[in-house]
N, C-alpha and C. Protein backbone atom coordinates (compact mmCIF):
# COMPACT_ATOMS: atom_id res chain seq x y z
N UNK A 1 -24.46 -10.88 12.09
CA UNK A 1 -23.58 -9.72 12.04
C UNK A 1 -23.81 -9.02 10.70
N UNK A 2 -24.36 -7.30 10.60
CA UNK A 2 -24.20 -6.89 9.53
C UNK A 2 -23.05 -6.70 8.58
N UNK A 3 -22.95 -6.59 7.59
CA UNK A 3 -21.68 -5.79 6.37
C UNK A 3 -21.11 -5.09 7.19
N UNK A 4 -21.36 -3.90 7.43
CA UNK A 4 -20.48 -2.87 8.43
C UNK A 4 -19.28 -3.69 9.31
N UNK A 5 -20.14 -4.62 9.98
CA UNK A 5 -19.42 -5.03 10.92
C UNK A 5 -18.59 -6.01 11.00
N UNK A 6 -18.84 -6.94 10.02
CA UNK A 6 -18.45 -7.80 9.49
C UNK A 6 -16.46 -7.52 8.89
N UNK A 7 -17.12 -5.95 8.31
CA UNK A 7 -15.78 -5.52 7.59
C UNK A 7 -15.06 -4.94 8.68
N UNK A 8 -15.95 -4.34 9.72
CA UNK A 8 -14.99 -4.07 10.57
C UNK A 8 -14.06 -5.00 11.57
N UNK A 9 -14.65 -5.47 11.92
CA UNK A 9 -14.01 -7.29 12.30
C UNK A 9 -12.57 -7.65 11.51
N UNK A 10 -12.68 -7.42 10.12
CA UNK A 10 -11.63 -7.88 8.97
C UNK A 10 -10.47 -6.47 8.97
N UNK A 11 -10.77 -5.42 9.53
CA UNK A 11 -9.98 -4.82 9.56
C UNK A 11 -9.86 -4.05 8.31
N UNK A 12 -8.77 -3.04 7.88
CA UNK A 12 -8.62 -2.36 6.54
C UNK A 12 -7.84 -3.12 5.42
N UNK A 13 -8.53 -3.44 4.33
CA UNK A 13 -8.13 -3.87 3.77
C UNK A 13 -7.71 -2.96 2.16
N UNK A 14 -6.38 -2.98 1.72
CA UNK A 14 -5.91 -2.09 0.41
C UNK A 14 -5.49 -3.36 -0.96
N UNK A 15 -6.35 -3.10 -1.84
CA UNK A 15 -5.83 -4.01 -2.79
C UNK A 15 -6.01 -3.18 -4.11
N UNK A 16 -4.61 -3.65 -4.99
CA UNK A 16 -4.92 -2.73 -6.64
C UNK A 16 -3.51 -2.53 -7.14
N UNK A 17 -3.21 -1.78 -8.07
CA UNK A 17 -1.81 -1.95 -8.34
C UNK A 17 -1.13 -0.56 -8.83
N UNK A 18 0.16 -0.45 -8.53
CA UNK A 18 0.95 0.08 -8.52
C UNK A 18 1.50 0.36 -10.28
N UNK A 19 1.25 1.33 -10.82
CA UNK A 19 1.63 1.00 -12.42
C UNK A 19 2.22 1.78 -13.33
N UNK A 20 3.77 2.07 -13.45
CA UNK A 20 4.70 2.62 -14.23
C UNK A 20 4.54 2.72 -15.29
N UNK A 21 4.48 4.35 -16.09
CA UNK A 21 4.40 4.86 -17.01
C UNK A 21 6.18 4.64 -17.74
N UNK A 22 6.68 4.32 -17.63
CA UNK A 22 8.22 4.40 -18.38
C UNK A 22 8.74 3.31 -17.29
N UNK A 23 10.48 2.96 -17.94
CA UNK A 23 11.25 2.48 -17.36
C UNK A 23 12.13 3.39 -16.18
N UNK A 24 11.80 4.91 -16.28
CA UNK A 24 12.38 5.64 -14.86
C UNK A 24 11.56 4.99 -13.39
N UNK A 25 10.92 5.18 -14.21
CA UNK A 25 9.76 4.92 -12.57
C UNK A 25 10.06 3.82 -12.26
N UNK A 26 10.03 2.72 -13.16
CA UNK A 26 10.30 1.27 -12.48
C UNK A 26 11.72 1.33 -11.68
N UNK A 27 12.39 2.23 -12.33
CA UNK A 27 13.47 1.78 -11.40
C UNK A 27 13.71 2.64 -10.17
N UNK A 28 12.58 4.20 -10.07
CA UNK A 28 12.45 4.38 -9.16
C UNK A 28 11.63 3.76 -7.72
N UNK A 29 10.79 2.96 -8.60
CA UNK A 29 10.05 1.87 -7.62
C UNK A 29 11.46 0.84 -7.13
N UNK A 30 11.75 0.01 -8.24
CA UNK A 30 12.73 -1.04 -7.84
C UNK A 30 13.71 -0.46 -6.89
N UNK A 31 14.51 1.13 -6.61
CA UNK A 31 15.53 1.32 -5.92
C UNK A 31 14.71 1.77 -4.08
N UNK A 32 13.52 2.29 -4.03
CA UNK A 32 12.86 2.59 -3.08
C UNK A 32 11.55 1.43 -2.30
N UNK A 33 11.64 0.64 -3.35
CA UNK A 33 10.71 -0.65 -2.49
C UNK A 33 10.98 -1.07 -1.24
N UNK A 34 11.86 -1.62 -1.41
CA UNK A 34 12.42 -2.50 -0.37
C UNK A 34 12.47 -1.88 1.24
N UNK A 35 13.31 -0.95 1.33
CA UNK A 35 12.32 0.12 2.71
C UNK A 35 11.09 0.86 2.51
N UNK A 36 10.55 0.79 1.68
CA UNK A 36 9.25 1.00 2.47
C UNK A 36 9.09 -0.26 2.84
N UNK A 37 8.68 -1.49 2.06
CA UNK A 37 8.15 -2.53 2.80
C UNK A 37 8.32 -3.08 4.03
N UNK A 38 10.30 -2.69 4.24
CA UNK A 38 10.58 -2.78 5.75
C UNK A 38 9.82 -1.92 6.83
N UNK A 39 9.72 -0.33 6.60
CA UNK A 39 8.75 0.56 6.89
C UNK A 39 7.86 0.03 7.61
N UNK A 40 7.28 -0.08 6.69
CA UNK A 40 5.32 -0.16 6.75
C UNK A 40 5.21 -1.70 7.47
N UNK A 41 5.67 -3.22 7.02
CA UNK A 41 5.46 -4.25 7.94
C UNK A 41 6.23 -4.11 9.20
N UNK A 42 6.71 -3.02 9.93
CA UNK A 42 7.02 -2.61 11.43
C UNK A 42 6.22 -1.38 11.98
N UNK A 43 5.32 -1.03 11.46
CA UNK A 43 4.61 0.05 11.49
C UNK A 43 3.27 -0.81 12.51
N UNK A 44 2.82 -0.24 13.96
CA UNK A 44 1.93 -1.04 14.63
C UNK A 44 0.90 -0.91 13.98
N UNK A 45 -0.24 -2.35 13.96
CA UNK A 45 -1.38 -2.68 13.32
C UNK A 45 -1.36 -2.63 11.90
N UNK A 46 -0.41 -2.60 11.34
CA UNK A 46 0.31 -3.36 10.04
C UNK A 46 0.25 -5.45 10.12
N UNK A 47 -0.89 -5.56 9.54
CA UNK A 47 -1.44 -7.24 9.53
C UNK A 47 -0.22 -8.35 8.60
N UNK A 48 -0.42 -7.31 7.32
CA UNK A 48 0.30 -7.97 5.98
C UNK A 48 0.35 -6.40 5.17
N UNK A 49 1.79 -7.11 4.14
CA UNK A 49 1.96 -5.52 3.21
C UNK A 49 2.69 -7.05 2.62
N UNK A 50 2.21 -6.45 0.97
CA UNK A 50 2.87 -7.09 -0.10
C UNK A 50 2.99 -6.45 -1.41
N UNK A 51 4.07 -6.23 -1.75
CA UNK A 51 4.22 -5.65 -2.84
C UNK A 51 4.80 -6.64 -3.85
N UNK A 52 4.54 -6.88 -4.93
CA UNK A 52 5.20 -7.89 -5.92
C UNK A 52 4.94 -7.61 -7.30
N UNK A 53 6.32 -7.13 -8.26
CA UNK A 53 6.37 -7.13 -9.08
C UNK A 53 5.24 -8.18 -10.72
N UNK A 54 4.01 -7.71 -11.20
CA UNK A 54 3.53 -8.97 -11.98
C UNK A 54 4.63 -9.30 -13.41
N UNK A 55 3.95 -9.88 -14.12
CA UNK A 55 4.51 -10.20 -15.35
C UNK A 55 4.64 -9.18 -15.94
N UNK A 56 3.82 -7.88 -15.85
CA UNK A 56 4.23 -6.84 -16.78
C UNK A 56 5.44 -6.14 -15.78
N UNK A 57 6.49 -5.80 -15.96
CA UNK A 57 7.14 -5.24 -15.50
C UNK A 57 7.09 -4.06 -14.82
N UNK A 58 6.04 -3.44 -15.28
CA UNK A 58 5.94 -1.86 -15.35
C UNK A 58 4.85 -2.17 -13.96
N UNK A 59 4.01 -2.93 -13.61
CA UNK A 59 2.84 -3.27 -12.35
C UNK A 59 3.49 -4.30 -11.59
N UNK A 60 3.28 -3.38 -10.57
CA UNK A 60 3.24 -4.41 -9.22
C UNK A 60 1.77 -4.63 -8.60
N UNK A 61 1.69 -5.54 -8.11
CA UNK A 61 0.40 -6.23 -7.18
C UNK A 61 0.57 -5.17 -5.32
N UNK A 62 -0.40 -5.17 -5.27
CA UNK A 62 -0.19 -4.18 -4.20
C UNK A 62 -1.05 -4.98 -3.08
N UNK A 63 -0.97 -5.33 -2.05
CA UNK A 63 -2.28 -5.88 -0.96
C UNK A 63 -1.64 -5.49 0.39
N UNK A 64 -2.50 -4.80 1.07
CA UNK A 64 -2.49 -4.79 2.37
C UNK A 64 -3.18 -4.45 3.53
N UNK A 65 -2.92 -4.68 4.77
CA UNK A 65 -4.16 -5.44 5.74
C UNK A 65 -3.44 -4.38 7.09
N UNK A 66 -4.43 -3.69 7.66
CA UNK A 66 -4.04 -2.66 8.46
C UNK A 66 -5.52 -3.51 9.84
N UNK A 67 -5.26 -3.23 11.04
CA UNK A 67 -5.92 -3.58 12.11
C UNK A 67 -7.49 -2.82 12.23
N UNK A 68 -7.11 -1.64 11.63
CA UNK A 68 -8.29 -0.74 11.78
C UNK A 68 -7.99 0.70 10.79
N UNK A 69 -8.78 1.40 11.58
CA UNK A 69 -9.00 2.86 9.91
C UNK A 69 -7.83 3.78 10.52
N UNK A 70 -7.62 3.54 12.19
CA UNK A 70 -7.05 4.56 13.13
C UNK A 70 -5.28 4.25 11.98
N UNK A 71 -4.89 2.54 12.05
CA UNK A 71 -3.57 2.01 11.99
C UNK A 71 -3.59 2.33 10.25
N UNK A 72 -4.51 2.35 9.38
CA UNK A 72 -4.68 2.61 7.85
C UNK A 72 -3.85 3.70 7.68
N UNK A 73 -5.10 4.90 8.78
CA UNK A 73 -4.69 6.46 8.37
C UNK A 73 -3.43 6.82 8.87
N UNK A 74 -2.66 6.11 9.89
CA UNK A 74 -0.99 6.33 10.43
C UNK A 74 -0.57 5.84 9.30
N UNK A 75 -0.67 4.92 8.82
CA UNK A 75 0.18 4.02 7.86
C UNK A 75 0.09 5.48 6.43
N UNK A 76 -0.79 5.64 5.90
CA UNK A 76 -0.90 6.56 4.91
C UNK A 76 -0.23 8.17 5.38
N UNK A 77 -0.68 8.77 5.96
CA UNK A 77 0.21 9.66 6.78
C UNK A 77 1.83 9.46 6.82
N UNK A 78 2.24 8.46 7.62
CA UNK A 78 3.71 7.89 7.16
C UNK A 78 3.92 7.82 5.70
N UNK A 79 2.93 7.24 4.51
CA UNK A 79 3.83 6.87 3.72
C UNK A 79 3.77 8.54 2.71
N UNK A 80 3.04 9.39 3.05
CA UNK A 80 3.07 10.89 2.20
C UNK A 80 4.37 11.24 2.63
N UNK A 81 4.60 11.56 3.94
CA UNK A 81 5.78 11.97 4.64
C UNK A 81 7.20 11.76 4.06
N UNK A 82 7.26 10.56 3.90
CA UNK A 82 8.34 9.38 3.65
C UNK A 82 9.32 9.68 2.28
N UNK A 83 10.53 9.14 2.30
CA UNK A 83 11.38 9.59 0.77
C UNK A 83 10.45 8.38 -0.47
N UNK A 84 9.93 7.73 -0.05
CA UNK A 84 9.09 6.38 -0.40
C UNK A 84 7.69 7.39 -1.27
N UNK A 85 6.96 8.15 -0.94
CA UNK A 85 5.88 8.88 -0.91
C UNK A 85 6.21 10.13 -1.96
N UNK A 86 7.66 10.78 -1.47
CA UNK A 86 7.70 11.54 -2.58
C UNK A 86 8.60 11.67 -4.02
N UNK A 87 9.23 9.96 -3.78
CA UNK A 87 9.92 10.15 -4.86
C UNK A 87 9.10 9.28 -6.08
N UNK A 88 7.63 8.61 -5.04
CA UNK A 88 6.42 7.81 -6.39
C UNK A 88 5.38 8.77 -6.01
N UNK A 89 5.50 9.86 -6.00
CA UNK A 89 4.22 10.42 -5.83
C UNK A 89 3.51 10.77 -7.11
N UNK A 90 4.15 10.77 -8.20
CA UNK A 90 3.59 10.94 -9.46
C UNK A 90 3.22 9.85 -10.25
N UNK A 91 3.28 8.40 -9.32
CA UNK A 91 3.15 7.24 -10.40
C UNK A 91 1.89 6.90 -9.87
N UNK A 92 1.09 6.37 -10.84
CA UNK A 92 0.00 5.90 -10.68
C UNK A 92 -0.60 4.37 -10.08
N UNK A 93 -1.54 4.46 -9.11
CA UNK A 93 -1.91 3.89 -8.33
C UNK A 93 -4.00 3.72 -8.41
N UNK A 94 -4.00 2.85 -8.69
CA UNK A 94 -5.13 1.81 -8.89
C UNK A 94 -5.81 1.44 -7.47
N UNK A 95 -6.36 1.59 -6.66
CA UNK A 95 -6.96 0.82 -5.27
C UNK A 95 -7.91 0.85 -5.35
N UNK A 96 -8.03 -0.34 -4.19
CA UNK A 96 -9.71 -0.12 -3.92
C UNK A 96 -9.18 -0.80 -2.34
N UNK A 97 -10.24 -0.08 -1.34
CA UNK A 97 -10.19 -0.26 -0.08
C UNK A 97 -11.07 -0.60 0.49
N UNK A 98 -11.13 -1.50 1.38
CA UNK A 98 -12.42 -1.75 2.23
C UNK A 98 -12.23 -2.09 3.88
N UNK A 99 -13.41 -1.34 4.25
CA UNK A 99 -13.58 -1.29 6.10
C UNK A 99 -12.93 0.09 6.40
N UNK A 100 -12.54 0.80 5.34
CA UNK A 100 -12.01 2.21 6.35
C UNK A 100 -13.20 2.67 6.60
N UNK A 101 -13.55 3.32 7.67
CA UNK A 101 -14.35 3.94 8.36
C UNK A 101 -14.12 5.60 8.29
């Protein structure tokens, strides 16, 4: 089985982190987390979603596992839309993705 396919097999995968410039943001993250995560792990072809605060306060760990590029690009679409999307739309975000097509 080639790379291509291989990744496609594994589905979409999002990993990288989430990372607050000040203590507003964190607590705009900390007051809006929690639904999205409800959100997005009921969202179909949603595998895994994990969000977790690291040791630095200000970064969270970000990982998540979508079925395909079709269930990725709903999932992203939803989350622009979302009060989740525009109340971190100015905080900075680190990824790296693999298998979107």
């Amino acid at each position: 089985m080639d790379k291509a396919n291989a990744q496609a097999d594994q589905g979409v995968q999002l990993s990288g982190f989430l990372r607050c410039a000040t203590d507003d943001e964190v607590a705009i993250v900390a007051e809006h987390l929690p639904r999205h995560i409800e959100l997005t792990r009921a969202e179909l072809g949603c595998l895994s979603f994990e969000v977790i605060q690291t040791e630095d306060p200000r970064v969270w760990s970000v990982e998540e596992w979508f079925t395909g590029s079709d269930a990725f690009r709903a999932h992203q679409a939803r989350v622009i839309a979302s009060e989740w999307g525009r109340a971190t739309q100015g905080i900075e975000r680190d990824y790296a993705i693999v298998g979107l097509e």
